[in-house]
PDB file of N, CA and C in Angstrom:
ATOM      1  N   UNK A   1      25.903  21.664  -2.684  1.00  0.00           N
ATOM      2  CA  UNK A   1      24.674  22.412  -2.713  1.00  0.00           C
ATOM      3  C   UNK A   1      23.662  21.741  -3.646  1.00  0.00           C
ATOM      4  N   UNK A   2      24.115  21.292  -4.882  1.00  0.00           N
ATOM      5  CA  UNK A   2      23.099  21.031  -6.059  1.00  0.00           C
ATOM      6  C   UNK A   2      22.595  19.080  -5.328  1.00  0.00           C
ATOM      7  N   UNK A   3      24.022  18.689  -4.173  1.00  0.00           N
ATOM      8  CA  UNK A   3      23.363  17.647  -3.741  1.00  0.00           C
ATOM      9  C   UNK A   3      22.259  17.876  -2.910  1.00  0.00           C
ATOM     10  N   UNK A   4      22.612  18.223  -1.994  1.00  0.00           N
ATOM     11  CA  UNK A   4      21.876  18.719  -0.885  1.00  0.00           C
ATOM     12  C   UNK A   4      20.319  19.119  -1.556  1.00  0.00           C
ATOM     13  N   UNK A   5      19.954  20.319  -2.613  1.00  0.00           N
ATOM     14  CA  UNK A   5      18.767  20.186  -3.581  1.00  0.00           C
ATOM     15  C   UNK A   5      18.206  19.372  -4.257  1.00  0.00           C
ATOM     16  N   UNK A   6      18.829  17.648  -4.462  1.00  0.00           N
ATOM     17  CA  UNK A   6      18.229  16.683  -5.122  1.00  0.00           C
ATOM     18  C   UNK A   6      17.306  16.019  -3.437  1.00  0.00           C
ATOM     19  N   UNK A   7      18.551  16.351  -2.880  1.00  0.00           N
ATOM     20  CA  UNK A   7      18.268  15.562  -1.521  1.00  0.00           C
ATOM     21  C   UNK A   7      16.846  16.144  -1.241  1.00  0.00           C
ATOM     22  N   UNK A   8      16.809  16.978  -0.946  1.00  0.00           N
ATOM     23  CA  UNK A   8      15.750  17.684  -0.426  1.00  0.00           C
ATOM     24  C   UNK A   8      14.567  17.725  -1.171  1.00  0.00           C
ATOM     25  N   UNK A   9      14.783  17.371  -2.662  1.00  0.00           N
ATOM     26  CA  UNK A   9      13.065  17.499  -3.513  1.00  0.00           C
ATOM     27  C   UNK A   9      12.665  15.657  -3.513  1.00  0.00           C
ATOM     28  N   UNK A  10      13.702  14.513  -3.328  1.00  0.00           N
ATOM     29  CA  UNK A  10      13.762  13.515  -3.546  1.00  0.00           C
ATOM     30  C   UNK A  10      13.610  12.517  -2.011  1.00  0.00           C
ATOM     31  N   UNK A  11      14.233  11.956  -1.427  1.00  0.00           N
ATOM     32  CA  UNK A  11      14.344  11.278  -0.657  1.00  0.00           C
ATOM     33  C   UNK A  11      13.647  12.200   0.961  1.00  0.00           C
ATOM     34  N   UNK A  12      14.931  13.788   0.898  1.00  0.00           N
ATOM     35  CA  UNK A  12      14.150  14.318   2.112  1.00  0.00           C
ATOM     36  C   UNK A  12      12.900  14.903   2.378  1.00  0.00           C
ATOM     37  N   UNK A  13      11.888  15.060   0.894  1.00  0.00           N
ATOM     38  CA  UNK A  13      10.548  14.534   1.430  1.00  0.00           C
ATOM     39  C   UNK A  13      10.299  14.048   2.481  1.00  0.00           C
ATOM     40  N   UNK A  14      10.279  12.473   1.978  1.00  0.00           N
ATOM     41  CA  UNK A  14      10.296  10.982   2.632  1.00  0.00           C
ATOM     42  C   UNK A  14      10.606  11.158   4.334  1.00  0.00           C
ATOM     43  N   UNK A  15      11.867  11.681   4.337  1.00  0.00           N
ATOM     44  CA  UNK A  15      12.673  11.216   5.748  1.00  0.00           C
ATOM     45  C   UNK A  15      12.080  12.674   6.498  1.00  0.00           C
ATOM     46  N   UNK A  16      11.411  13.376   6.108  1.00  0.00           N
ATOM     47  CA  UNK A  16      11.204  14.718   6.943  1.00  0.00           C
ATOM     48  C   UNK A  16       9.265  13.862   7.544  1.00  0.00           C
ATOM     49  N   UNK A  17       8.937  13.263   6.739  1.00  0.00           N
ATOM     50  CA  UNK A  17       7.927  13.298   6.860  1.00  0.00           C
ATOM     51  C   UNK A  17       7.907  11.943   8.509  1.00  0.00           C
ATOM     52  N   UNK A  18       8.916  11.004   7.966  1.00  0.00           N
ATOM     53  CA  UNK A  18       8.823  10.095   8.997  1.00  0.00           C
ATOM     54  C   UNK A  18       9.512  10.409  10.279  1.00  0.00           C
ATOM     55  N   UNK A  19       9.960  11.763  10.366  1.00  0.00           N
ATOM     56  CA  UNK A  19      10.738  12.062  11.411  1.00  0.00           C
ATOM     57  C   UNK A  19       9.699  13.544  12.315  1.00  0.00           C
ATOM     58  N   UNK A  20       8.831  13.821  11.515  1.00  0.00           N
ATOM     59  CA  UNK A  20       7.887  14.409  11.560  1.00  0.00           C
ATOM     60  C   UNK A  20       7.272  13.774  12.949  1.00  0.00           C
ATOM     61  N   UNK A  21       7.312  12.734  13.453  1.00  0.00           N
ATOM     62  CA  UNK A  21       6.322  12.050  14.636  1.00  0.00           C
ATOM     63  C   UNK A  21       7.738  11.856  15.638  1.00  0.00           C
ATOM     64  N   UNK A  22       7.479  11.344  17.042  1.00  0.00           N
ATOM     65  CA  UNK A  22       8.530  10.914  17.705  1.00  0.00           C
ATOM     66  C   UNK A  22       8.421   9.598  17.696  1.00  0.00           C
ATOM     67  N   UNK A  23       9.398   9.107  17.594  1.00  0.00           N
ATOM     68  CA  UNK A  23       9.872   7.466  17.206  1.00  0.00           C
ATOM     69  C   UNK A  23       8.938   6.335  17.778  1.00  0.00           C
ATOM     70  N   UNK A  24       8.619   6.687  18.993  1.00  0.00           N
ATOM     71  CA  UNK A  24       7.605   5.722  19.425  1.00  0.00           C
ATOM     72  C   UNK A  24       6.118   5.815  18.839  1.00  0.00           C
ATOM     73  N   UNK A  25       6.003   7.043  18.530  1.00  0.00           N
ATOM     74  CA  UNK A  25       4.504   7.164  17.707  1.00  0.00           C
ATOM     75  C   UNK A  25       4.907   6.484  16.325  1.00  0.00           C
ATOM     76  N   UNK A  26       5.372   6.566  15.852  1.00  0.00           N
ATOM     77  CA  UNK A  26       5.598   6.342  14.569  1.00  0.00           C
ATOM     78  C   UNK A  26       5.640   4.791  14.219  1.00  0.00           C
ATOM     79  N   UNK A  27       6.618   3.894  15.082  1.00  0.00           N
ATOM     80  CA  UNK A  27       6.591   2.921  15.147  1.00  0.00           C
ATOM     81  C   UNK A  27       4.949   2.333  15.741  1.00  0.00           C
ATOM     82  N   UNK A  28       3.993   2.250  16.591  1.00  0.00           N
ATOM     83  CA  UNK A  28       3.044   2.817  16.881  1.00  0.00           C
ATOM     84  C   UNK A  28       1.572   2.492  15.770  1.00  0.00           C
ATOM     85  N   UNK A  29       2.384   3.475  14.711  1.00  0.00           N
ATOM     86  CA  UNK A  29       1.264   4.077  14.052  1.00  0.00           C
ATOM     87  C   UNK A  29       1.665   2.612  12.969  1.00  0.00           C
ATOM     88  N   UNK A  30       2.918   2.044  12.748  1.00  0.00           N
ATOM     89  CA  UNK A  30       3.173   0.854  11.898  1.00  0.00           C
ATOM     90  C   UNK A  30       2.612  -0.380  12.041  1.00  0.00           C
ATOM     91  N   UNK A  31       2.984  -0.504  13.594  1.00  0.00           N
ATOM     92  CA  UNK A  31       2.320  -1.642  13.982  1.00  0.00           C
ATOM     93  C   UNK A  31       0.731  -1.916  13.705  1.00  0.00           C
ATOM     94  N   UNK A  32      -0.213  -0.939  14.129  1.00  0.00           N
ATOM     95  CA  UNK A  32      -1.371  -0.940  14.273  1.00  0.00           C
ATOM     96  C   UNK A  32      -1.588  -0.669  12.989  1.00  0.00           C
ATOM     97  N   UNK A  33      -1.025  -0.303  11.983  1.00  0.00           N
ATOM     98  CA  UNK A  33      -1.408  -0.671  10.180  1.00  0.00           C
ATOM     99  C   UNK A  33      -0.821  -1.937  10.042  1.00  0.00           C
ATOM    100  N   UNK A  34       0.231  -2.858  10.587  1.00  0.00           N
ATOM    101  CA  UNK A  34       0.143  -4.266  10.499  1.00  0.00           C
ATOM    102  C   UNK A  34      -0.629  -4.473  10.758  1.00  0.00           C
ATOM    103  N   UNK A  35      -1.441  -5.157  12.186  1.00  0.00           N
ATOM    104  CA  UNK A  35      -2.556  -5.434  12.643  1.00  0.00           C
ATOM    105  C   UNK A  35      -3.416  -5.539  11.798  1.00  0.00           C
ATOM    106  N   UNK A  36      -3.573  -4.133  11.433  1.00  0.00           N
ATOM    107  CA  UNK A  36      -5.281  -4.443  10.411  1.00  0.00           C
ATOM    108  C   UNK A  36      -4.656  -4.880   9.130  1.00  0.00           C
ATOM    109  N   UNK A  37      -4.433  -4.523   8.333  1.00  0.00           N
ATOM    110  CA  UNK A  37      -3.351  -5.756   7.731  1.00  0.00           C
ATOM    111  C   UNK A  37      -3.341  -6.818   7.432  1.00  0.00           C
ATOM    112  N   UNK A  38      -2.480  -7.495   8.663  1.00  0.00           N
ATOM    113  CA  UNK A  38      -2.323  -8.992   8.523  1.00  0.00           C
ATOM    114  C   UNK A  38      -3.511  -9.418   9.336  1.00  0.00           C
ATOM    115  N   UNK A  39      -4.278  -8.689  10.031  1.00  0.00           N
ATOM    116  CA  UNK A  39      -6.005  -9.487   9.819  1.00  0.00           C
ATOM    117  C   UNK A  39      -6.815  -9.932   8.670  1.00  0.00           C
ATOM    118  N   UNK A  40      -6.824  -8.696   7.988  1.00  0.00           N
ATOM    119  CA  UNK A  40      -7.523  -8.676   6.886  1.00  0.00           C
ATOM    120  C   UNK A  40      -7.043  -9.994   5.671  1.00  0.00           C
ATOM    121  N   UNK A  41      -5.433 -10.029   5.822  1.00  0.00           N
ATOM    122  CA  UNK A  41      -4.618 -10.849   4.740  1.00  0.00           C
ATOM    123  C   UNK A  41      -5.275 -12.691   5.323  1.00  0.00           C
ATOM    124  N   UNK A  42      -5.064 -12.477   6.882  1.00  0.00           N
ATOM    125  CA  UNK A  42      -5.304 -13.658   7.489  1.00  0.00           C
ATOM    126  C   UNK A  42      -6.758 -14.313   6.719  1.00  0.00           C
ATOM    127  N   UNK A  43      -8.127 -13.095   7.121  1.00  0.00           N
ATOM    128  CA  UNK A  43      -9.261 -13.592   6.627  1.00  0.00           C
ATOM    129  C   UNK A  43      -9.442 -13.952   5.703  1.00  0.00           C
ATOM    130  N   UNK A  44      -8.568 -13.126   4.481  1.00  0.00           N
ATOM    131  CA  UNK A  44      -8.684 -13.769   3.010  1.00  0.00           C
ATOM    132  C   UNK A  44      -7.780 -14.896   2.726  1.00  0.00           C
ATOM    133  N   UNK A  45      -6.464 -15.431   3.410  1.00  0.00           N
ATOM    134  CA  UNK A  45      -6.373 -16.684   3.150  1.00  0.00           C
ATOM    135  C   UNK A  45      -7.010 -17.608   4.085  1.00  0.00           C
ATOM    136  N   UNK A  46      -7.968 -17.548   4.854  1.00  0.00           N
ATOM    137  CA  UNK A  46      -8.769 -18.682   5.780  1.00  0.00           C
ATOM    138  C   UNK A  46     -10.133 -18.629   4.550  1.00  0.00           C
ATOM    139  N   UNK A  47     -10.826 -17.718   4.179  1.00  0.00           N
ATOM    140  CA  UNK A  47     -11.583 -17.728   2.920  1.00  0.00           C
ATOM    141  C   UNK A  47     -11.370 -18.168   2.210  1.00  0.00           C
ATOM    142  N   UNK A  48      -9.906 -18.330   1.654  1.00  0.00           N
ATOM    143  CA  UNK A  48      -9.838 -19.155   0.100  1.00  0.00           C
ATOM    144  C   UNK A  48      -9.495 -20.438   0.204  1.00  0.00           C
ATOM    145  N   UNK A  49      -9.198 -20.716   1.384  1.00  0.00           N
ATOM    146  CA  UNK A  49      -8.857 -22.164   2.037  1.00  0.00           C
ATOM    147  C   UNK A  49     -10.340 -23.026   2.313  1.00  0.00           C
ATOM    148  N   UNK A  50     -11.006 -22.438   3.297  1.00  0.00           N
ATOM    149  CA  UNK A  50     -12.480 -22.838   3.238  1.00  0.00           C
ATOM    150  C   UNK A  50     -12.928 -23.151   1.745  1.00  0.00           C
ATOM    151  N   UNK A  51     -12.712 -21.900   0.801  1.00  0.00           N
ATOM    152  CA  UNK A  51     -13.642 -22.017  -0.745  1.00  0.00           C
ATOM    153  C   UNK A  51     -12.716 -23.000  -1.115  1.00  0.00           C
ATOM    154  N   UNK A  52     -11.598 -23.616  -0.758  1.00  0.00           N
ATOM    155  CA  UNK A  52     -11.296 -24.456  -2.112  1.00  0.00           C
ATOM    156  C   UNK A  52     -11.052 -25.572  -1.395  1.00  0.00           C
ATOM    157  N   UNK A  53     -11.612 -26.043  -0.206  1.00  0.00           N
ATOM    158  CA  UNK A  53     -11.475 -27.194   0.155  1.00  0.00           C
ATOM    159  C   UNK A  53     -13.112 -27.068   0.982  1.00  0.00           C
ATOM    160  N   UNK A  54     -14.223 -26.848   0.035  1.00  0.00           N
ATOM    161  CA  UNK A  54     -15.176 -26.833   0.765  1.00  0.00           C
ATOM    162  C   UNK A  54     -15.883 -27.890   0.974  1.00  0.00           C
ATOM    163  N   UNK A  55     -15.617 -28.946  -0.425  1.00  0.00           N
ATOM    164  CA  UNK A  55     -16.751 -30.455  -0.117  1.00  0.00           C
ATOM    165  C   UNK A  55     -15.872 -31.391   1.172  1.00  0.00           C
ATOM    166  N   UNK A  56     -14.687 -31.019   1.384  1.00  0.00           N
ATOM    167  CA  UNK A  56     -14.368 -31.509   2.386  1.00  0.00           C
ATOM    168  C   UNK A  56     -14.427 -31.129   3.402  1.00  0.00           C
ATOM    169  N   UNK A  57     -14.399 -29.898   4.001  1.00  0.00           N
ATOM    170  CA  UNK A  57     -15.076 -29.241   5.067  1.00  0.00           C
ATOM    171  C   UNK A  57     -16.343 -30.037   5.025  1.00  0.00           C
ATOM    172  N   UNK A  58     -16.792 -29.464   3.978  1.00  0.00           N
ATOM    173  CA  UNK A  58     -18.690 -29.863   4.638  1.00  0.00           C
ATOM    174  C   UNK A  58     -18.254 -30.952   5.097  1.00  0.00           C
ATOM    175  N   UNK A  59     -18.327 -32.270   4.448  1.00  0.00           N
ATOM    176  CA  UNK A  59     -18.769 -33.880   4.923  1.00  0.00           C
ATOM    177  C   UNK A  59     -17.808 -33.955   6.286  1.00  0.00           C
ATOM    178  N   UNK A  60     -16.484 -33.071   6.477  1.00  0.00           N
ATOM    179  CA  UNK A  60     -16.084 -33.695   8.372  1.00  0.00           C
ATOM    180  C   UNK A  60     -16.619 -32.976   8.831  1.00  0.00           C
ATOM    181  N   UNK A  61     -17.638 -31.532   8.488  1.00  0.00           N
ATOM    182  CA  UNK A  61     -18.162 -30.620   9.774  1.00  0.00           C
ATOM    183  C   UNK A  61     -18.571 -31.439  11.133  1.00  0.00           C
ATOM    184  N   UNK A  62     -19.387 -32.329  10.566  1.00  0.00           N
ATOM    185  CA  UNK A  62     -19.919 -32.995  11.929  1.00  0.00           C
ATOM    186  C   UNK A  62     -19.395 -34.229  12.844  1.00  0.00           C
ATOM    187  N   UNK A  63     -17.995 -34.569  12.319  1.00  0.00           N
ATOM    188  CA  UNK A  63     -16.993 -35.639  12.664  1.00  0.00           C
ATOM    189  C   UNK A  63     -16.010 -34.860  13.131  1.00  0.00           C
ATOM    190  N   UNK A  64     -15.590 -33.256  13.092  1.00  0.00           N
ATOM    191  CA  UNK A  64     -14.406 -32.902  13.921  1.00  0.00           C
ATOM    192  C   UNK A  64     -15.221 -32.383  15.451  1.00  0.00           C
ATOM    193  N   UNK A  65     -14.165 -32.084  15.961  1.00  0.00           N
ATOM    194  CA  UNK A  65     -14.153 -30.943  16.921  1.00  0.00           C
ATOM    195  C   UNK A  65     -14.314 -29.418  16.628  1.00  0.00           C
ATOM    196  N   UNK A  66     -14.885 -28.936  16.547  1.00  0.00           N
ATOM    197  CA  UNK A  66     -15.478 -27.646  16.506  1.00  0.00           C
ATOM    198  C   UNK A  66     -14.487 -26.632  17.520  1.00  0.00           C
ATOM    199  N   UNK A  67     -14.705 -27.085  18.445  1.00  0.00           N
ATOM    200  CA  UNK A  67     -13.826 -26.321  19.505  1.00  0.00           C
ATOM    201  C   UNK A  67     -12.173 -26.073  19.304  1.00  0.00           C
ATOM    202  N   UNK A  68     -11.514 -27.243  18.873  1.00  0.00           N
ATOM    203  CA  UNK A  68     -10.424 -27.766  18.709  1.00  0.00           C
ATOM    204  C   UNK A  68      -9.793 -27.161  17.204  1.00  0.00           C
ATOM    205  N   UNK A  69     -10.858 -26.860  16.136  1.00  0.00           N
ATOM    206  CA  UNK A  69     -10.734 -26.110  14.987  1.00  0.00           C
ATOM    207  C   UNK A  69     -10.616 -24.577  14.891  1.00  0.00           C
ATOM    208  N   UNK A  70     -11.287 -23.833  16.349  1.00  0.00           N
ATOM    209  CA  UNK A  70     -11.338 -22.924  16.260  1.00  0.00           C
ATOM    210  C   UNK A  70     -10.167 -22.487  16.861  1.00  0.00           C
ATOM    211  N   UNK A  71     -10.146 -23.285  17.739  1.00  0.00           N
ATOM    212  CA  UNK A  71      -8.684 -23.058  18.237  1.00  0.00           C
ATOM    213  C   UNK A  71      -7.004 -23.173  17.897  1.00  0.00           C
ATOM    214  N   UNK A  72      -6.992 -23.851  17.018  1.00  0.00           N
ATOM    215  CA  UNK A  72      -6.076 -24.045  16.093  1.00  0.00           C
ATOM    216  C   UNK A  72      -6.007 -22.856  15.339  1.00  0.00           C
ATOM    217  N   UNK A  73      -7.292 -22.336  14.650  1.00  0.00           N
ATOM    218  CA  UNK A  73      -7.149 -21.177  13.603  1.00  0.00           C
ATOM    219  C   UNK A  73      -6.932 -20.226  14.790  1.00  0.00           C
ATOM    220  N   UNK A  74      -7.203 -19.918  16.176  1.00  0.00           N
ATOM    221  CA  UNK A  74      -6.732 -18.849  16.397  1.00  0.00           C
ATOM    222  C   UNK A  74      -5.303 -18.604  16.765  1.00  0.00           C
ATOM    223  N   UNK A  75      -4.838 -19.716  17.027  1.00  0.00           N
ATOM    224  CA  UNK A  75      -3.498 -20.093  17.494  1.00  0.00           C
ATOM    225  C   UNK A  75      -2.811 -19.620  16.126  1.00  0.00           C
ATOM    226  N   UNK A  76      -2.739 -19.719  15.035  1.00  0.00           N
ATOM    227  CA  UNK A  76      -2.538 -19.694  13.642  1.00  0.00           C
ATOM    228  C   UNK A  76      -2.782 -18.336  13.460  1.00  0.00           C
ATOM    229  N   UNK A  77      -3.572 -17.660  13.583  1.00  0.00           N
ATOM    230  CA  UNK A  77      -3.893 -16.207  13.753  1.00  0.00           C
ATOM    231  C   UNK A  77      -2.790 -15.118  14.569  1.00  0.00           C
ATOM    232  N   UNK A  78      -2.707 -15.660  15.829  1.00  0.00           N
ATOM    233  CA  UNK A  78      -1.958 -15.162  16.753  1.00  0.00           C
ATOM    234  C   UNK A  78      -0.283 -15.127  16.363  1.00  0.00           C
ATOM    235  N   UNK A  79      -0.219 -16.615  15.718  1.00  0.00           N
ATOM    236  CA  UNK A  79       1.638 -16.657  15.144  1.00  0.00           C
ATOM    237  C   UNK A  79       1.226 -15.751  13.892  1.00  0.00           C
ATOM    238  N   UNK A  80       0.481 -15.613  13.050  1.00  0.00           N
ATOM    239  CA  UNK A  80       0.478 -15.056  11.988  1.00  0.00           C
ATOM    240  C   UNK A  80       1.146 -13.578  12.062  1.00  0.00           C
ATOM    241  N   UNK A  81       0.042 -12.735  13.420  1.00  0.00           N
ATOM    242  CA  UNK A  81       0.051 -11.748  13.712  1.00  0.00           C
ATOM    243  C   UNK A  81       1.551 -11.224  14.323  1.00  0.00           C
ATOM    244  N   UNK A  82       1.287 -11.830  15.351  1.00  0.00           N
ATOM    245  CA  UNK A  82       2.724 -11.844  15.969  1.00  0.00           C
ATOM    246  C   UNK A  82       3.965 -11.655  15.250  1.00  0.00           C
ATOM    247  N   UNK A  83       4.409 -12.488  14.392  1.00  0.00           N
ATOM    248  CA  UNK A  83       5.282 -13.103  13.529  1.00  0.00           C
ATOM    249  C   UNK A  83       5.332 -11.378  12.200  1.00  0.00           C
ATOM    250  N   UNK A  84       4.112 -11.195  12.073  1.00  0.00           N
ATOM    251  CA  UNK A  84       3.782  -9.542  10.982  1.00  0.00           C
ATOM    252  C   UNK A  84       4.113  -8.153  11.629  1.00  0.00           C
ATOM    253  N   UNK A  85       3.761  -8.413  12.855  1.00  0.00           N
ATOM    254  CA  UNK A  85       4.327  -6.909  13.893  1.00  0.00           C
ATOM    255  C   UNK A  85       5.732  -7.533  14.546  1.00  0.00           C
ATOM    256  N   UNK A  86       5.951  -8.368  14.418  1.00  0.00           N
ATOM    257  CA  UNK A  86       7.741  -8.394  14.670  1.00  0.00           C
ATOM    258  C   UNK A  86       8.542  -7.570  13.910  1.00  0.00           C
ATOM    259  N   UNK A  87       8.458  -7.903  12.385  1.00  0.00           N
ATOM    260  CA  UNK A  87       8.921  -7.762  10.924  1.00  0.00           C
ATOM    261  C   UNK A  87       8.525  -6.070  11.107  1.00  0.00           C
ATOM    262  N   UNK A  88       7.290  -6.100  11.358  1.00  0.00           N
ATOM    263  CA  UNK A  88       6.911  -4.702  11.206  1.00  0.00           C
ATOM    264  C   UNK A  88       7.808  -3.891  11.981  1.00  0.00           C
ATOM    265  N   UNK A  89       7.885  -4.122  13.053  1.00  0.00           N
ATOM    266  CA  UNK A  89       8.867  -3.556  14.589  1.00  0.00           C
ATOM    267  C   UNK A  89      10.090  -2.683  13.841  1.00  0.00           C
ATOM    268  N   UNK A  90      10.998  -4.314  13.854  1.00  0.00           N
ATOM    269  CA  UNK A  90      11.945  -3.756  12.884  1.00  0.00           C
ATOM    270  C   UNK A  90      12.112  -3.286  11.777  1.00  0.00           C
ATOM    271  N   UNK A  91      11.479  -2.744  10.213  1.00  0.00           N
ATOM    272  CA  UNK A  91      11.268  -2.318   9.586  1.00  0.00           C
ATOM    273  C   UNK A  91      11.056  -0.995  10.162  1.00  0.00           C
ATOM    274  N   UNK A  92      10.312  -0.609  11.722  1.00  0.00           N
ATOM    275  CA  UNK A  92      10.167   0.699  11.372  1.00  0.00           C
ATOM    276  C   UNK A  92      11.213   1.248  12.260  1.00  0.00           C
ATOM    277  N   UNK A  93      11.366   0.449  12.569  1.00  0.00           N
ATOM    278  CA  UNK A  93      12.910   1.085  13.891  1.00  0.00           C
ATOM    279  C   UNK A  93      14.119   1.354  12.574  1.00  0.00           C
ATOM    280  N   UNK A  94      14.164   0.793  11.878  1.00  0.00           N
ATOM    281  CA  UNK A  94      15.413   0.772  10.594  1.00  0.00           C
ATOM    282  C   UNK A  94      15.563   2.152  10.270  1.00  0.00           C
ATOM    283  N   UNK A  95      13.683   1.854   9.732  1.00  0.00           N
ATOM    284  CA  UNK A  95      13.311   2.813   8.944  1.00  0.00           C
ATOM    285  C   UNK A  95      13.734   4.703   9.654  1.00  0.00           C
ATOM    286  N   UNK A  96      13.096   4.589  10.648  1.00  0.00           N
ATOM    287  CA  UNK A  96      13.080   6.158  11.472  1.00  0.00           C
ATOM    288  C   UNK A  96      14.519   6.608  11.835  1.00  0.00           C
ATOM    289  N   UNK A  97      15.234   5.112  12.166  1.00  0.00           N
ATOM    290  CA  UNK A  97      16.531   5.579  12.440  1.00  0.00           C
ATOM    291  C   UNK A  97      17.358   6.076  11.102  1.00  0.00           C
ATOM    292  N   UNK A  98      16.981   5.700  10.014  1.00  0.00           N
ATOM    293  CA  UNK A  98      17.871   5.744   8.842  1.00  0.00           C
ATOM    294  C   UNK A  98      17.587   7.582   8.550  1.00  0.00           C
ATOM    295  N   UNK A  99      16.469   7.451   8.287  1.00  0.00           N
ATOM    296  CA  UNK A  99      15.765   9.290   8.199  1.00  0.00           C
ATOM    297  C   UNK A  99      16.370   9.946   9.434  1.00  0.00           C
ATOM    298  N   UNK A 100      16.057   9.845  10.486  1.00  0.00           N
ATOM    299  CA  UNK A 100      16.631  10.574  11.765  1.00  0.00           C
ATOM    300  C   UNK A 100      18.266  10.668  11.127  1.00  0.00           C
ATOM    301  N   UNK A 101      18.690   9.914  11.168  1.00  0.00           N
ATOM    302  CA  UNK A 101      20.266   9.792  10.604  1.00  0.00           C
ATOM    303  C   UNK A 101      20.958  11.122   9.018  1.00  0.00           C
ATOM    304  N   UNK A 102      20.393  10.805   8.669  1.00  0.00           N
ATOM    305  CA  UNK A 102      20.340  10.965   6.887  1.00  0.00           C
ATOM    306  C   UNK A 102      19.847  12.768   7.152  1.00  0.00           C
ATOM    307  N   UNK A 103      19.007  13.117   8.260  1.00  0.00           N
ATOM    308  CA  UNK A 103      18.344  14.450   8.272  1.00  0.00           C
ATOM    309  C   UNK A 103      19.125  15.127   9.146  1.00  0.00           C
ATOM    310  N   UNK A 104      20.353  14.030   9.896  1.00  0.00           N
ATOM    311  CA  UNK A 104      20.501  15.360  10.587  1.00  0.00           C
ATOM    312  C   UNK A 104      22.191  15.415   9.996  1.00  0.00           C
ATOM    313  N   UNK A 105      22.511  14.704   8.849  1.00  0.00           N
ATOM    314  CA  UNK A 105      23.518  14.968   7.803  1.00  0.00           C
ATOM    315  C   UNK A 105      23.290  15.744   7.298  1.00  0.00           C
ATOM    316  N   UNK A 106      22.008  16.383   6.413  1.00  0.00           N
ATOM    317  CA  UNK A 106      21.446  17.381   5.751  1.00  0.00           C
ATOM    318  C   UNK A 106      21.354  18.702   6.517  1.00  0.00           C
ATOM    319  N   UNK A 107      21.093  18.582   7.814  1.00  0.00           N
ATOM    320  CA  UNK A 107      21.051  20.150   8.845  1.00  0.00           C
ATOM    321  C   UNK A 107      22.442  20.271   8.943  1.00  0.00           C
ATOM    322  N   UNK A 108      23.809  19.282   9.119  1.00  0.00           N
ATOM    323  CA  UNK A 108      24.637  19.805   9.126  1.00  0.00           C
ATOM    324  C   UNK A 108      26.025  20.472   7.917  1.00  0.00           C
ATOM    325  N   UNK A 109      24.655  19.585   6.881  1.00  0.00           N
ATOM    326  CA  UNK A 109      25.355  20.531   5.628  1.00  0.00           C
ATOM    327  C   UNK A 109      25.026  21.765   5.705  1.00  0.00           C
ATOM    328  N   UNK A 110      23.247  22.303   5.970  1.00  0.00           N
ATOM    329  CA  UNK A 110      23.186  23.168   5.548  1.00  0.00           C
ATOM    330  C   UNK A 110      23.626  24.391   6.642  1.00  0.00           C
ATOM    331  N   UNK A 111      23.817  23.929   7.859  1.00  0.00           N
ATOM    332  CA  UNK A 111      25.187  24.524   8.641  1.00  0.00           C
ATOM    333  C   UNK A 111      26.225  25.031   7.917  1.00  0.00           C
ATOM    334  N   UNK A 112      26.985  24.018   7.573  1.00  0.00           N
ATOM    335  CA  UNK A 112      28.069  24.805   7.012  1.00  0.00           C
ATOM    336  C   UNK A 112      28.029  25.544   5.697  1.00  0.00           C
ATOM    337  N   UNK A 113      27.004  25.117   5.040  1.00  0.00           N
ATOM    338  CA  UNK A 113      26.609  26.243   3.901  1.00  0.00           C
ATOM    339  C   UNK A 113      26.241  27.610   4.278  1.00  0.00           C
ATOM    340  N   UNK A 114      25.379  28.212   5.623  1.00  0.00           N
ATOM    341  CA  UNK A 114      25.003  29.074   6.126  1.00  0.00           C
ATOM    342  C   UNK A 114      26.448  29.679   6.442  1.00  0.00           C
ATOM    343  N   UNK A 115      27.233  29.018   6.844  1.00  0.00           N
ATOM    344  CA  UNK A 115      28.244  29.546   7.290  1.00  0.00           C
ATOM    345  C   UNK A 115      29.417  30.134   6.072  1.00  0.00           C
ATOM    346  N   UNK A 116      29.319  29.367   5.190  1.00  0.00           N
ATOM    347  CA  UNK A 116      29.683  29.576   3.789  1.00  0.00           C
ATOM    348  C   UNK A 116      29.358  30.766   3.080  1.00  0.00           C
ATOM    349  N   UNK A 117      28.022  31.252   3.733  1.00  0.00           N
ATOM    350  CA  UNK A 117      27.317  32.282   2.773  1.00  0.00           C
ATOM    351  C   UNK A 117      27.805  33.726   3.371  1.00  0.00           C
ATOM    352  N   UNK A 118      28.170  32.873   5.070  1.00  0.00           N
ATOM    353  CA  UNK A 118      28.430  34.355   6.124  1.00  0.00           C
ATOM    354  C   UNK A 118      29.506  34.603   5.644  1.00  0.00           C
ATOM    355  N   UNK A 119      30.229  33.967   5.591  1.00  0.00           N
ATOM    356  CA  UNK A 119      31.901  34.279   5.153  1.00  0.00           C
ATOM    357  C   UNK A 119      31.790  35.274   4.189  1.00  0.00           C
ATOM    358  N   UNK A 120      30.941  35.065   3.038  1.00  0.00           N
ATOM    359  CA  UNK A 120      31.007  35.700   1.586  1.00  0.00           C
ATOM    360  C   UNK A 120      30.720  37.248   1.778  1.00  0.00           C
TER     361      UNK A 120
END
């Protein structure tokens, strides 16, 4: 019982809240906070790359391919992304299954505690 009450002010917060959605929303709702995310992470390391290699940018601007640069960074973008909602995927599949799991240990304690109380 006094477990089951740590459980419940501590961790089953947590696992009520992520079990709160159905598994595909949830996972869903992870991915698309990767996304913006590892966009945002992407832009700020293509920014600090530009700022700290800028006198060299400038002087090949007009000796590369333009086309061929952009395309590379999006290609680079795409594994970035890709490669962040994979990780993400699984992290949240772990994640929902572990709570789904763990919550419905807790309903069947408090089963047999209910039943515990009928007895009395």
């Amino acid at each position: 019982m006094t477990r089951m009450a740590s459980y419940e002010e501590g961790d089953g917060k947590k696992h009520m809240n992520v079990v709160r959605f159905f598994k595909g929303d949830y996972i869903a709702v992870g991915i698309l906070k990767a996304i913006i995310c590892a966009s945002l992470s992407f832009a700020l390391i293509l920014a600090l790359y530009v700022y700290y290699n800028f006198d060299v940018f400038m002087s090949s601007i007009y000796d590369m391919d333009i086309l061929a640069f952009v395309r590379s960074i999006l290609t680079k973008y795409a594994w970035f992304v890709g490669i962040y909602v994979m990780i993400t995927y699984v992290v949240c599949t772990i994640t929902y299954n572990t709570s789904r799991r763990k919550l419905k240990r807790y309903y069947r304690n408090l089963r047999v505690l209910k039943k515990m109380y009928d007895r009395q």
